[in-house]
N, C-alpha and C. Protein backbone atom coordinates (compact mmCIF):
# COMPACT_ATOMS: atom_id res chain seq x y z
N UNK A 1 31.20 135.38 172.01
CA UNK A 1 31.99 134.30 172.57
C UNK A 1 31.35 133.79 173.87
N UNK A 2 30.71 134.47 174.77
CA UNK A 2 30.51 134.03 175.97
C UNK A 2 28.64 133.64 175.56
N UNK A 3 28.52 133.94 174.40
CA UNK A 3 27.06 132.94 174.55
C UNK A 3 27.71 131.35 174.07
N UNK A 4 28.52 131.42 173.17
CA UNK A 4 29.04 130.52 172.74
C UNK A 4 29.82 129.43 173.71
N UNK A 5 30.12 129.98 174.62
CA UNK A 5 30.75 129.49 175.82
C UNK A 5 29.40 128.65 177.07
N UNK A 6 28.23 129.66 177.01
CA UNK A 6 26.97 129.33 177.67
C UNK A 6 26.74 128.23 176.96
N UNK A 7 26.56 128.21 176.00
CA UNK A 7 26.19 126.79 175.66
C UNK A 7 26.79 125.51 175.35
N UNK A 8 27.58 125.53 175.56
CA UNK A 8 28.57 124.19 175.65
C UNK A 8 28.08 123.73 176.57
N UNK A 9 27.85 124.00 178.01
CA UNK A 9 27.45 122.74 178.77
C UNK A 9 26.40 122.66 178.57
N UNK A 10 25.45 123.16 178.01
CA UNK A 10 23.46 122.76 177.95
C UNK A 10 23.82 121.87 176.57
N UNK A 11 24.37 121.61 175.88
CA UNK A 11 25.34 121.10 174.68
C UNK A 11 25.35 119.56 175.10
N UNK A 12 26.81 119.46 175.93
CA UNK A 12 27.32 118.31 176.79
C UNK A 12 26.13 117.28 177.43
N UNK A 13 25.50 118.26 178.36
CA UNK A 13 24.25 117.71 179.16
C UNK A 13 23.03 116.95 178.39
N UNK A 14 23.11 117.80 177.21
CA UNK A 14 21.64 117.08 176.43
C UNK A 14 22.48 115.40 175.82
N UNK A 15 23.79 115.78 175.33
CA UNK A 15 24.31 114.50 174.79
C UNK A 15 24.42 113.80 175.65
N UNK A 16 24.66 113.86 176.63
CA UNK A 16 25.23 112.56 177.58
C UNK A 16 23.57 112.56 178.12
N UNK A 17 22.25 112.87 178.46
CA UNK A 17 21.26 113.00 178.56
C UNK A 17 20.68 111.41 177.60
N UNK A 18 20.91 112.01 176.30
CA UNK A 18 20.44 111.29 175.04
C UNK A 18 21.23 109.48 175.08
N UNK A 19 22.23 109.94 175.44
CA UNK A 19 23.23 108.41 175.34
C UNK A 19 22.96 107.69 177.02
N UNK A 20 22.39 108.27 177.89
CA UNK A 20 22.24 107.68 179.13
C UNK A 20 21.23 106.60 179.07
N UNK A 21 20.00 107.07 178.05
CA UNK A 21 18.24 106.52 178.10
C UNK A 21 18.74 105.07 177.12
N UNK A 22 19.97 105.45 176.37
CA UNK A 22 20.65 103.57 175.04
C UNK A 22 21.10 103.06 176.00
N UNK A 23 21.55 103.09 177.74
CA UNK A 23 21.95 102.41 178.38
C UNK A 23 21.17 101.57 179.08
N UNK A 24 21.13 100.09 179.41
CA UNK A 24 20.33 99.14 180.00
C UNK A 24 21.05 99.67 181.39
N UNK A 25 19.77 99.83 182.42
CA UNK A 25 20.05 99.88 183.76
C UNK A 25 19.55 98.20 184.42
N UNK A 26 20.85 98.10 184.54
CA UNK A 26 21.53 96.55 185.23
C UNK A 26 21.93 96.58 187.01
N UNK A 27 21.79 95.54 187.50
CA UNK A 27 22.03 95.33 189.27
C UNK A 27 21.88 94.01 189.26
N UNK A 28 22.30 93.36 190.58
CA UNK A 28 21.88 92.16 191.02
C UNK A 28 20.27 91.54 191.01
N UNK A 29 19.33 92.09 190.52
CA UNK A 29 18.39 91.61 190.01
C UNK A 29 17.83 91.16 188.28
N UNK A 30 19.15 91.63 187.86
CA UNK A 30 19.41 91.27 186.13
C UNK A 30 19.43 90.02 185.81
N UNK A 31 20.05 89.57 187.22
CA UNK A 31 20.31 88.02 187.09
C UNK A 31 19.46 87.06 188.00
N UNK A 32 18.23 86.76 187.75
CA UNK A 32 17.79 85.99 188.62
C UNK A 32 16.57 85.11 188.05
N UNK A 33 16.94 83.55 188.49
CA UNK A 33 16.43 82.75 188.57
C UNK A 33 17.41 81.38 188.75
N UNK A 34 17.10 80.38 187.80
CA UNK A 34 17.84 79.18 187.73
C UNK A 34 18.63 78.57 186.35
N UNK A 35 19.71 78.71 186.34
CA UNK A 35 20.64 79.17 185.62
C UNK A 35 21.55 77.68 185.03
N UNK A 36 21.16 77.06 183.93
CA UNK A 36 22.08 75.88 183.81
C UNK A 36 23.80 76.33 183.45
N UNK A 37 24.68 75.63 184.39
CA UNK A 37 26.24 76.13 183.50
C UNK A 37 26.86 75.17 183.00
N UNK A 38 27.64 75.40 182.16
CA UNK A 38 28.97 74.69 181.71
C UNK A 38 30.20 75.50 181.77
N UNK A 39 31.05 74.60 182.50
CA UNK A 39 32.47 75.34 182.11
C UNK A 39 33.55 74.47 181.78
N UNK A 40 34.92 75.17 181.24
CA UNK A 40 35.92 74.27 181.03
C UNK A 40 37.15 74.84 180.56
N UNK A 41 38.24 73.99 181.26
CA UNK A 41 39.42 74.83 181.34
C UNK A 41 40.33 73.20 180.76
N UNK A 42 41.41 73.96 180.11
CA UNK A 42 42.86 73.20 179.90
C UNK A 42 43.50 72.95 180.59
N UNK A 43 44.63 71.97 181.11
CA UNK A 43 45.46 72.11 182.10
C UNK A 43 46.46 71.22 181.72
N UNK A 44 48.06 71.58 181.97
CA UNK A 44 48.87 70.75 182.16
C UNK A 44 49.33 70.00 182.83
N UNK A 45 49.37 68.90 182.64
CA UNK A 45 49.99 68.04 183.77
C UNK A 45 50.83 67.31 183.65
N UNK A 46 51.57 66.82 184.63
CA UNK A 46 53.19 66.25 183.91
C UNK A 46 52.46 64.70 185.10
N UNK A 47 52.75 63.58 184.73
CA UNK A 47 52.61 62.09 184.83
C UNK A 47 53.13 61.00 183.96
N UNK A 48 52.13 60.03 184.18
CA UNK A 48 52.86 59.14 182.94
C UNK A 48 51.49 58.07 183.26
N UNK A 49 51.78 57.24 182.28
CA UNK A 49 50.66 56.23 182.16
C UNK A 49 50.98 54.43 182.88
N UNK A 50 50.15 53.96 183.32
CA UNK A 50 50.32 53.04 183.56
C UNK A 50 48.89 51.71 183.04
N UNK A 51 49.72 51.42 182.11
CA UNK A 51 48.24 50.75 181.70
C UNK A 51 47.97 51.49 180.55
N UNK A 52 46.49 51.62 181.23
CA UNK A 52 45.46 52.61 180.25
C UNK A 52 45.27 53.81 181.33
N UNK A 53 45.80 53.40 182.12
CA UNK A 53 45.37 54.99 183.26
C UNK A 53 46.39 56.18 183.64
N UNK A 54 46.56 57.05 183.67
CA UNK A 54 46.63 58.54 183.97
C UNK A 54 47.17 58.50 185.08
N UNK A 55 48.33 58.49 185.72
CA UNK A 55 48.92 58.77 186.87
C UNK A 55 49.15 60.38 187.18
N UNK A 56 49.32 61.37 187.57
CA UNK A 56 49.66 62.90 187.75
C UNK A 56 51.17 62.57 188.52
N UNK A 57 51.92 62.65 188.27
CA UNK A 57 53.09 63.01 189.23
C UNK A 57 53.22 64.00 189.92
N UNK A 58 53.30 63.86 191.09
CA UNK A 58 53.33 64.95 191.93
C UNK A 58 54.73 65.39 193.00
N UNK A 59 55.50 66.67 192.92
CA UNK A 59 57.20 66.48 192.49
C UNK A 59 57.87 65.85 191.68
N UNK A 60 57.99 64.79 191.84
CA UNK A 60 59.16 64.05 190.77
C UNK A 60 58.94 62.92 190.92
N UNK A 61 59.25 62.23 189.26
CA UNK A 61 58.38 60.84 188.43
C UNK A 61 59.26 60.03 189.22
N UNK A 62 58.41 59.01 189.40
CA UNK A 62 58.92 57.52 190.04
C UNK A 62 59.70 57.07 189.08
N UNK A 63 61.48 56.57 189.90
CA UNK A 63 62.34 56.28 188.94
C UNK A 63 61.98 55.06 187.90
N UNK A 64 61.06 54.35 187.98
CA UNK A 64 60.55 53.55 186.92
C UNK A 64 59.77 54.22 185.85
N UNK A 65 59.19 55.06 186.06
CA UNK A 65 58.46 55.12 184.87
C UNK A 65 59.12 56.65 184.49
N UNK A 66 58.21 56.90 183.34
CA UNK A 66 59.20 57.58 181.69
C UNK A 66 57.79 58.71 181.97
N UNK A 67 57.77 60.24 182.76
CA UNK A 67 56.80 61.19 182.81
C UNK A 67 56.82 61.79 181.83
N UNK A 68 55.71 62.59 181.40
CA UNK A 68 55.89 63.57 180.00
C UNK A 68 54.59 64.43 180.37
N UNK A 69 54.48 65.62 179.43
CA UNK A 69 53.35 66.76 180.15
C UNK A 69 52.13 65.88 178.82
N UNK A 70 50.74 66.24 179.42
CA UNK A 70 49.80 65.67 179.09
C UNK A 70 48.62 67.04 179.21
N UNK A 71 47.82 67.76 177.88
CA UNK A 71 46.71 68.63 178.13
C UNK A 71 45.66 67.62 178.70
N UNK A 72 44.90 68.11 179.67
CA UNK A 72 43.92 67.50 180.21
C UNK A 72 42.43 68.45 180.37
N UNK A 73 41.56 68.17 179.91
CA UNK A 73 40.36 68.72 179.66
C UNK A 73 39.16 68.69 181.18
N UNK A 74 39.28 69.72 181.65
CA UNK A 74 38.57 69.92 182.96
C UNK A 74 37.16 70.44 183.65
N UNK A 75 36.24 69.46 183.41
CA UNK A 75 35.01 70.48 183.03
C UNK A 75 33.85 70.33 184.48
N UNK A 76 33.47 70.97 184.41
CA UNK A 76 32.37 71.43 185.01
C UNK A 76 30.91 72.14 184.91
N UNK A 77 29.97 70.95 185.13
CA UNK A 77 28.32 71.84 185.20
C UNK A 77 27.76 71.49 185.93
N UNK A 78 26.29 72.15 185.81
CA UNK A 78 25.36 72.01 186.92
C UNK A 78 24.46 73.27 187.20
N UNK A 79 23.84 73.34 188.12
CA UNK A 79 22.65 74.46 188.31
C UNK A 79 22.88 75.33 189.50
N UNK A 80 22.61 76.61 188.89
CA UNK A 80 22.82 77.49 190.34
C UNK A 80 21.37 78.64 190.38
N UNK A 81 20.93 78.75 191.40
CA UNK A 81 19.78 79.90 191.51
C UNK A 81 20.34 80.83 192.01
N UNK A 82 20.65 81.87 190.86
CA UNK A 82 20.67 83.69 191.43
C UNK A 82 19.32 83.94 192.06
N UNK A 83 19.03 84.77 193.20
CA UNK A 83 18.06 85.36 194.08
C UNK A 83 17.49 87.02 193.52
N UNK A 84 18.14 87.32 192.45
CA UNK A 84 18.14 88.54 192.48
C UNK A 84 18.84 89.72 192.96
N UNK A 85 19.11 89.20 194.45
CA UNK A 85 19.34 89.84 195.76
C UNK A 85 21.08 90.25 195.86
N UNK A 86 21.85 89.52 195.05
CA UNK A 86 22.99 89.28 195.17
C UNK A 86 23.62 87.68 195.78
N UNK A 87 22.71 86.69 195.99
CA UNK A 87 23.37 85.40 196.48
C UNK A 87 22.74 84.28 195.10
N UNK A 88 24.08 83.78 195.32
CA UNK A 88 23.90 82.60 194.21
C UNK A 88 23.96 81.48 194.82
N UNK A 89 23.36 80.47 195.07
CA UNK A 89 23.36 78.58 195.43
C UNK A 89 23.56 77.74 194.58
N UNK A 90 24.22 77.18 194.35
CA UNK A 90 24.77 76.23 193.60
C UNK A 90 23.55 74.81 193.71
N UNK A 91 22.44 74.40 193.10
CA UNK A 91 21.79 72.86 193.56
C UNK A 91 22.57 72.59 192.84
N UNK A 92 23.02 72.06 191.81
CA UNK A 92 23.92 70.39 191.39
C UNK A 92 25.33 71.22 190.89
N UNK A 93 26.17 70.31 190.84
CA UNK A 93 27.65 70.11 190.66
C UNK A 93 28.42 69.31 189.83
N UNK A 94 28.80 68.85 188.94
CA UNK A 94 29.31 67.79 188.27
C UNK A 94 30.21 67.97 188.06
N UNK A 95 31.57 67.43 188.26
CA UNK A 95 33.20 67.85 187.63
C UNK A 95 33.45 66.82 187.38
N UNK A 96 34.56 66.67 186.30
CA UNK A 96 35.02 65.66 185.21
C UNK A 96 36.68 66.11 185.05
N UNK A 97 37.34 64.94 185.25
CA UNK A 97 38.80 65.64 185.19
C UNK A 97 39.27 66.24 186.66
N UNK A 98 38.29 66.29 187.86
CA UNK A 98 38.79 67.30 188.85
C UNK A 98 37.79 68.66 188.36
N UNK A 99 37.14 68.68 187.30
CA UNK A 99 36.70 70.09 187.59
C UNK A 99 37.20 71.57 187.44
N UNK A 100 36.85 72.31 187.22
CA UNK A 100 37.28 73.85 187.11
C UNK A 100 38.03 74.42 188.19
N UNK A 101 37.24 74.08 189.55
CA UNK A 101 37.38 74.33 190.78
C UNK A 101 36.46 75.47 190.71
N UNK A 102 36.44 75.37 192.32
CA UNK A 102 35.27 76.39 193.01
C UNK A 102 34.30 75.79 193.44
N UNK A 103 33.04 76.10 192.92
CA UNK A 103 31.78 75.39 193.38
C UNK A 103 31.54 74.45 193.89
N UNK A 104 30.94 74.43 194.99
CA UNK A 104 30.54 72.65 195.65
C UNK A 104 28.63 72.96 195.33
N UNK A 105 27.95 71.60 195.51
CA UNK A 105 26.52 71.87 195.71
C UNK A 105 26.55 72.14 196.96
N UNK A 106 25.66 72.86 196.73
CA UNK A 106 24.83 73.70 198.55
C UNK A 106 25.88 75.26 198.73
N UNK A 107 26.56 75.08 197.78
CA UNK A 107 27.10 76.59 198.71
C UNK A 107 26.98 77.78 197.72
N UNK A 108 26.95 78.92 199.16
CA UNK A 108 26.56 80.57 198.24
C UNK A 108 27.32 81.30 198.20
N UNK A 109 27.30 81.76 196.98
CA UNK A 109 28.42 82.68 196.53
C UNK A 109 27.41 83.86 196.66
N UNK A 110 28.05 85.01 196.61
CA UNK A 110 27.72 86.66 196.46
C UNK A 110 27.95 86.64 195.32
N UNK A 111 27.54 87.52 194.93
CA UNK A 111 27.16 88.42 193.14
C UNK A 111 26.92 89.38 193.33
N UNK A 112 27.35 90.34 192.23
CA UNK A 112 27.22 91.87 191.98
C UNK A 112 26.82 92.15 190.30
N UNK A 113 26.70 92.89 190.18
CA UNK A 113 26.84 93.44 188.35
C UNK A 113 26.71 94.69 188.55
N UNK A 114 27.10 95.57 187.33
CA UNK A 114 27.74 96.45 186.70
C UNK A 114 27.54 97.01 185.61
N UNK A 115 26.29 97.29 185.30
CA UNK A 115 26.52 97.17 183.59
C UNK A 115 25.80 96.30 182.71
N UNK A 116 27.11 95.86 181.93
CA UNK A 116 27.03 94.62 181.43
C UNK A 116 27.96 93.39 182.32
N UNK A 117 28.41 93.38 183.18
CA UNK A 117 29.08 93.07 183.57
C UNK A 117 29.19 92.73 185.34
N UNK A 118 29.59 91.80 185.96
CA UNK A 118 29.31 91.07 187.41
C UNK A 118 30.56 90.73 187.76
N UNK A 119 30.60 90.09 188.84
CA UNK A 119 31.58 89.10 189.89
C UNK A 119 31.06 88.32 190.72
N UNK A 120 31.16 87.24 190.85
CA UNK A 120 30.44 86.03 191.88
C UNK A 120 31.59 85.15 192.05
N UNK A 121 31.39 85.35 193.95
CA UNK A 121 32.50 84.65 194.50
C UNK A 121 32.69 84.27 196.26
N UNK A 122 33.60 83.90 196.67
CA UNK A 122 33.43 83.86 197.87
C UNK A 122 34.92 84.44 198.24
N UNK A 123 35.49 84.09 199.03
CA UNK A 123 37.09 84.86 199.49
C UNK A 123 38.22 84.00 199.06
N UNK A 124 38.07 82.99 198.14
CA UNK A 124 38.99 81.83 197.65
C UNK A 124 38.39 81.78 196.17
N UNK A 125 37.56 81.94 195.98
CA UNK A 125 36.56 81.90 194.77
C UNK A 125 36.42 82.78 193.90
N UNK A 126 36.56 83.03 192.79
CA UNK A 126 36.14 84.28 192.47
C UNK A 126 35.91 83.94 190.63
N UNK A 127 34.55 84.20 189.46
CA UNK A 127 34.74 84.46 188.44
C UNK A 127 33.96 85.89 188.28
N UNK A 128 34.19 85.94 186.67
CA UNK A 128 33.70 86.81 186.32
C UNK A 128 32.80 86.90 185.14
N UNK A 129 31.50 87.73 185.07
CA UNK A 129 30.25 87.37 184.32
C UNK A 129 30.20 88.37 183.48
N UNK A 130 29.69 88.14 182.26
CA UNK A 130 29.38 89.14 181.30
C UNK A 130 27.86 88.62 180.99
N UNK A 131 27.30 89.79 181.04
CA UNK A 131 25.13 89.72 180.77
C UNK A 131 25.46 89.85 179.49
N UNK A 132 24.56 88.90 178.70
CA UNK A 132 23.81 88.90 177.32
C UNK A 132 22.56 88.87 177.42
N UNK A 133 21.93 89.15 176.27
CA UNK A 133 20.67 88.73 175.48
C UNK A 133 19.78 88.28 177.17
N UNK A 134 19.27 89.72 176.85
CA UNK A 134 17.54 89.68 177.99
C UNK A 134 16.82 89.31 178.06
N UNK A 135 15.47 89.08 178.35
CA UNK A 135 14.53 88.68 178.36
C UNK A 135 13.50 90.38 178.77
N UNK A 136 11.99 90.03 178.07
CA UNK A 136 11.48 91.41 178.56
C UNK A 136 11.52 91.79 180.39
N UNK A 137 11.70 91.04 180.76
CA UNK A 137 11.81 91.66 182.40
C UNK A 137 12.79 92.22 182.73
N UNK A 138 13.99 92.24 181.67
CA UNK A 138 15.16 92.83 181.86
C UNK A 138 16.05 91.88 182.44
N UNK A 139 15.90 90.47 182.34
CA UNK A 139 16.47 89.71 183.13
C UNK A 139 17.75 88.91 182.26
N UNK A 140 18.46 88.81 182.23
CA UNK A 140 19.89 88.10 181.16
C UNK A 140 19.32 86.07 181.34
N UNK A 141 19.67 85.93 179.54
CA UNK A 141 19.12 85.06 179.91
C UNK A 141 20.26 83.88 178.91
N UNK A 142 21.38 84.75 179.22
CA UNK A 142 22.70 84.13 179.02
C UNK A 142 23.87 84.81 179.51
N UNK A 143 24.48 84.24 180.08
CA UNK A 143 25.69 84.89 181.14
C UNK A 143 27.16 84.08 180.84
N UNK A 144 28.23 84.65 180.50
CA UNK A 144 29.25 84.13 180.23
C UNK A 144 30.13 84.45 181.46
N UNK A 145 30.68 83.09 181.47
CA UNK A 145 31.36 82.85 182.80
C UNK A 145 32.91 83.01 182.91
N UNK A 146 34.06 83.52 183.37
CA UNK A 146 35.26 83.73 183.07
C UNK A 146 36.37 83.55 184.46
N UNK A 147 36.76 82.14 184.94
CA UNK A 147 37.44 82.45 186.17
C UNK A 147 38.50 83.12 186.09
N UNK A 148 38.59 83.77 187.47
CA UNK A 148 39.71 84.81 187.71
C UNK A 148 40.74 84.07 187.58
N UNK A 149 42.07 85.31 187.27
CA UNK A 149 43.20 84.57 187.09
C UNK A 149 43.93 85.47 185.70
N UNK A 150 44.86 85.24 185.38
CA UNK A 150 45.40 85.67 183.89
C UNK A 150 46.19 84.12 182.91
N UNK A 151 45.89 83.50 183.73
CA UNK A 151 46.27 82.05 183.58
C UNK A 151 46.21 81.60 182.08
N UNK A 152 46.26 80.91 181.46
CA UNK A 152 45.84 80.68 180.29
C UNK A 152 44.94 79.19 180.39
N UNK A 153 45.39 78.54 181.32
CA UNK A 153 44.31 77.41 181.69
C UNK A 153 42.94 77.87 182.79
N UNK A 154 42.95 79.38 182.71
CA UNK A 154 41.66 79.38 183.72
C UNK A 154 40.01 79.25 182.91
N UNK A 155 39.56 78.46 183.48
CA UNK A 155 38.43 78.07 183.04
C UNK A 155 37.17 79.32 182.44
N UNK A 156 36.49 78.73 181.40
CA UNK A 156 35.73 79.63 180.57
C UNK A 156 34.58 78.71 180.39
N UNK A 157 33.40 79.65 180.20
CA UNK A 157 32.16 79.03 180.38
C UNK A 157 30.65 79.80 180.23
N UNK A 158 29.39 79.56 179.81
CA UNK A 158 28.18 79.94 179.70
C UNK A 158 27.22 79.57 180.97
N UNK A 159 26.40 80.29 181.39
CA UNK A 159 25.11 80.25 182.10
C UNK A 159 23.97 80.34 181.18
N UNK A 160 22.52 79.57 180.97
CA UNK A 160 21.59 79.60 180.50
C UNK A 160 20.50 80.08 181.60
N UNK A 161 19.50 80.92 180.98
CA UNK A 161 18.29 80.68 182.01
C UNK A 161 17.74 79.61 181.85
N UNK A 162 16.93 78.45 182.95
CA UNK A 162 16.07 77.49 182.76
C UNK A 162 14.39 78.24 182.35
């Protein structure tokens, strides 16, 4: 019994040994270079139309007109350079609808990863990244984008490497 007992952990050690070397060792240098995104979120909005145009009501509908809720499609892309290092820069910006929110051009967010897995954000800001499909340098060369929130309109989205 007590050899039987000896070897359980030289046992344990070799398996978790064996399953450590199938793991990709990932950091803030997984992700780096220049990164095209798209994102896009749903949103409700209660307004009414005037014309052909889109009013948003904001509190309560002007007693003339007849408000009703409206899905509105909110998107956002543009280019950001990960450093490797943990800082991300945003060069271009494009929002449609208002946008996802977050990102302006010129500004840096922090980044981390985990794994398979990151956060890039600032103290108002915050999504969350899942690494795909590498490249041989070990570098992800597709990143799925997920803003924080439990929301059901929070915005969802891809990173490409350029």
């Amino acid at each position: 019994m007590t050899k039987k007992i000896a070897l359980l952990p030289l046992l344990m050690a070799t398996v978790l040994a064996i399953a450590a070397t199938g793991v990709a060792q990932t950091s803030a240098a997984s992700i780096k270079g220049v990164y095209k995104f798209q994102m896009g979120q749903v949103a409700t909005e209660t307004g009414y139309y005037s014309g052909n145009t889109w009013h948003q009501a904001t509190g309560t509908c002007p007693g003339s007109e007849h408000c009703s809720d409206q899905s509105i499609l909110r998107y956002t892309s543009g280019t950001v350079a990960f450093d490797g290092a943990g800082h991300a820069t945003f060069l271009s910006v494009t929002a449609v609808n208002g946008g996802c929110g977050g990102a302006t051009e010129g500004s840096v967010w922090a980044y981390s990863v985990f794994g398979f897995n990151g956060a890039m954000g600032t103290g108002t800001n915050v999504a969350h990244l899942t690494l795909g499909s590498f490249n041989a340098a070990g570098v992800a060369t597709v990143v799925a984008i997920r803003k924080a929130g439990n929301s059901s309109d929070a915005g969802v989205g891809f990173a490409t490497l350029q």
